[in-house]
Protein backbone atom coordinates (compact mmCIF):
# COMPACT_ATOMS: atom_id res chain seq x y z
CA UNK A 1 93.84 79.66 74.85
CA UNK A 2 92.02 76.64 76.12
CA UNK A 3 88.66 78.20 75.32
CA UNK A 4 89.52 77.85 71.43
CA UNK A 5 90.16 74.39 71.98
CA UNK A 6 86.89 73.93 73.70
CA UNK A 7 85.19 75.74 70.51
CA UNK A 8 86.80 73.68 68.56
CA UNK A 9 85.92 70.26 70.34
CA UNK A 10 82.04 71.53 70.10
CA UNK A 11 81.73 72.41 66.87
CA UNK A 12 83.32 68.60 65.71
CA UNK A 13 81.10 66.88 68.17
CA UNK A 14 78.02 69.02 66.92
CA UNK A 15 77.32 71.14 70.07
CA UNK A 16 76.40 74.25 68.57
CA UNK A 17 74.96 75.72 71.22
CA UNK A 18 77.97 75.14 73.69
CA UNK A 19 80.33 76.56 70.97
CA UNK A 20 78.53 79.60 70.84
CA UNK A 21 78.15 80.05 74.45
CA UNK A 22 81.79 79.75 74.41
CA UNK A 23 82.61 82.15 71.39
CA UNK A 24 80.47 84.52 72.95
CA UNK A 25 82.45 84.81 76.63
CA UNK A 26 85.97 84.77 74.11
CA UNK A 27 84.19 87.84 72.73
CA UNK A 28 83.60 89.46 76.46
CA UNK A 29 87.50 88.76 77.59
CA UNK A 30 88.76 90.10 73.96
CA UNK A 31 86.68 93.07 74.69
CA UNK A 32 87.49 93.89 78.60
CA UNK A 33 91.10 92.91 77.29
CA UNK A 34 90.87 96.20 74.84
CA UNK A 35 89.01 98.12 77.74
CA UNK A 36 91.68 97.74 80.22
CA UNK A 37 94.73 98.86 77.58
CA UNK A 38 92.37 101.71 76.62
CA UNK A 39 92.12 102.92 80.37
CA UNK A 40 95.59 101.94 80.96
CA UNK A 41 96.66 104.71 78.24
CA UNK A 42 94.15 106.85 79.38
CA UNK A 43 95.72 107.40 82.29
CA UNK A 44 98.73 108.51 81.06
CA UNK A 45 97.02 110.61 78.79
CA UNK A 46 95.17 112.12 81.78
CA UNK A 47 98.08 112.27 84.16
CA UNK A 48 99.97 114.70 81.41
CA UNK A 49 97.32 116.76 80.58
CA UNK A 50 96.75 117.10 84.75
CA UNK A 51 100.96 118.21 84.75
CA UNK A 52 100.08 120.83 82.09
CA UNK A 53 97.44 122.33 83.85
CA UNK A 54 98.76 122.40 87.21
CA UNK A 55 102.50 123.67 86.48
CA UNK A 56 101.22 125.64 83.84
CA UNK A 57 103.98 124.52 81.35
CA UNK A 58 104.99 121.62 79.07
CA UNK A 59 107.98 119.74 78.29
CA UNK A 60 108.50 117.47 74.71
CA UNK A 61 108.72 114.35 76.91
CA UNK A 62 104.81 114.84 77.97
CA UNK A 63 103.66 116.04 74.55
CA UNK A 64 105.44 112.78 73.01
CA UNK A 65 103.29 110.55 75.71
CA UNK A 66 100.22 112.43 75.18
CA UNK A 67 100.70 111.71 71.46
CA UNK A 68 101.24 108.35 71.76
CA UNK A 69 98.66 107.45 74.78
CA UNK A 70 96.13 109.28 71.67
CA UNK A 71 97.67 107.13 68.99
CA UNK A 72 97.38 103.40 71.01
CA UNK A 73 93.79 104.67 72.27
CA UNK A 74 92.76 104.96 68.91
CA UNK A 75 94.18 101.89 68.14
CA UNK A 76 92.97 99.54 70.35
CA UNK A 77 89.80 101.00 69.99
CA UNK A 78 89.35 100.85 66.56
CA UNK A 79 87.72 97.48 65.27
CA UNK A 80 89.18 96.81 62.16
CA UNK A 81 87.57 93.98 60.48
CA UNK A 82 84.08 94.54 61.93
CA UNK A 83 84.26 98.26 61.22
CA UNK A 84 83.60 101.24 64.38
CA UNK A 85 84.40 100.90 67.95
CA UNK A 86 84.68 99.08 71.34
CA UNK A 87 84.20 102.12 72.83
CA UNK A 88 81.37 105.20 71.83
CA UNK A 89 81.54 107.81 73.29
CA UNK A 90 79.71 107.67 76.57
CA UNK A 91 82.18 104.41 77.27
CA UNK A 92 84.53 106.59 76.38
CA UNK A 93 83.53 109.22 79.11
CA UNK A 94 82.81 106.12 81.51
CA UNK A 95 86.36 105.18 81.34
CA UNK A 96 87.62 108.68 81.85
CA UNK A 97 86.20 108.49 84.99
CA UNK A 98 87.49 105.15 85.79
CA UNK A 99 90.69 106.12 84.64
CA UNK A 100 90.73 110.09 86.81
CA UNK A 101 91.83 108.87 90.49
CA UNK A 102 94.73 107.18 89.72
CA UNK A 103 96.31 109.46 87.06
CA UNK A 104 95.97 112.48 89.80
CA UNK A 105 97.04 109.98 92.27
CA UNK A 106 100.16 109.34 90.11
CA UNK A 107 100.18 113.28 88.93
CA UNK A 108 100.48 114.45 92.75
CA UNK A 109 104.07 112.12 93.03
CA UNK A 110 104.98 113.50 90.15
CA UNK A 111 103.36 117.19 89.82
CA UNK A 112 105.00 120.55 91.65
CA UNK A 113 107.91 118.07 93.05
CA UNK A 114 104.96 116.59 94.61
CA UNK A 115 104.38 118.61 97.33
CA UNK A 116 100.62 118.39 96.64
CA UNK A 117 98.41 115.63 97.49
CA UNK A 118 96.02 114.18 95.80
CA UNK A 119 93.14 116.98 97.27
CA UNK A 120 95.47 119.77 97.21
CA UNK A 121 96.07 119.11 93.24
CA UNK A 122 92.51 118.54 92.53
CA UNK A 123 91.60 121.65 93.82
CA UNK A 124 94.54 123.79 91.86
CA UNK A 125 93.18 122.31 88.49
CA UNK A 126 90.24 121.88 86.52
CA UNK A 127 88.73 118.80 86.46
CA UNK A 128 86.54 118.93 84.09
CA UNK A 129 87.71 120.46 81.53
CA UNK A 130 90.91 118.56 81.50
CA UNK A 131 88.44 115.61 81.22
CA UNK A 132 86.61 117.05 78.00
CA UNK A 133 90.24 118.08 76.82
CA UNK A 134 91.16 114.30 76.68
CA UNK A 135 87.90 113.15 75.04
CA UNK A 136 88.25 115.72 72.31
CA UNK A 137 91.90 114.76 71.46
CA UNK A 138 90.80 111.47 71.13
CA UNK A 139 87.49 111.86 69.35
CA UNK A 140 89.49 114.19 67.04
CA UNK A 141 92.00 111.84 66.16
């Protein structure tokens, strides 16, 4: 990473202030680097829970990728040497959100044999509460 470099260079040369300027936008891509991984599981998480609802049924496959889209969200979140989280909760619920349209874009290809779209499925499901379902599994983990 050439910003490490960089740091480095500053802080022999004495430019504190540069080296901290840099540390601190290292900081911002480590932490939008955990934000996308924690959305990108997020979705998966989400597009399950959305097959469960609308087909009314689950298979092993889609409790094992809940389980593990709840075990790498907790993990990425979790900061272990500084101690809590990248994300609270209300970033949490922000990146549910983020995170809805494209797991029940995905869920309509792969929901009902997709014969639903994307409205059609909303509308047969509960938004919601599939929403709260996902921050509670993850809260609770």
């Amino acid at each position: 990473m050439e910003e490490l470099y960089e740091i480095r260079s500053c802080i022999e040369q004495g430019r504190y202030a540069e080296a901290l300027n840099l540390l601190g936008e290292v900081e911002e891509m480590s932490k939008d680097d955990k934000i996308s991984k924690i959305e990108s599981y997020l979705e998966i998480l989400l597009l399950h829970l959305i097959k469960q609802q609308a087909e009314k049924r689950t298979t092993r496959s889609w409790d094992v990728s809940i389980q593990n889209a709840i075990d790498r969200i907790s993990y990425t979140n979790r900061r272990r040497k500084a101690g809590g989280f990248y994300l609270g909760r209300k970033e949490l619920e922000e990146t549910i959100e983020d995170a809805w349209p494209l797991a029940l874009r995905r869920a309509s290809l792969e929901t009902l044999e997709g014969r639903h779209d994307e409205s059609e499925l909303a509308r047969m499901i509960g938004e919601k509460q599939i929403k709260e379902k996902a921050l509670e599994m993850i809260q609770s983990d």
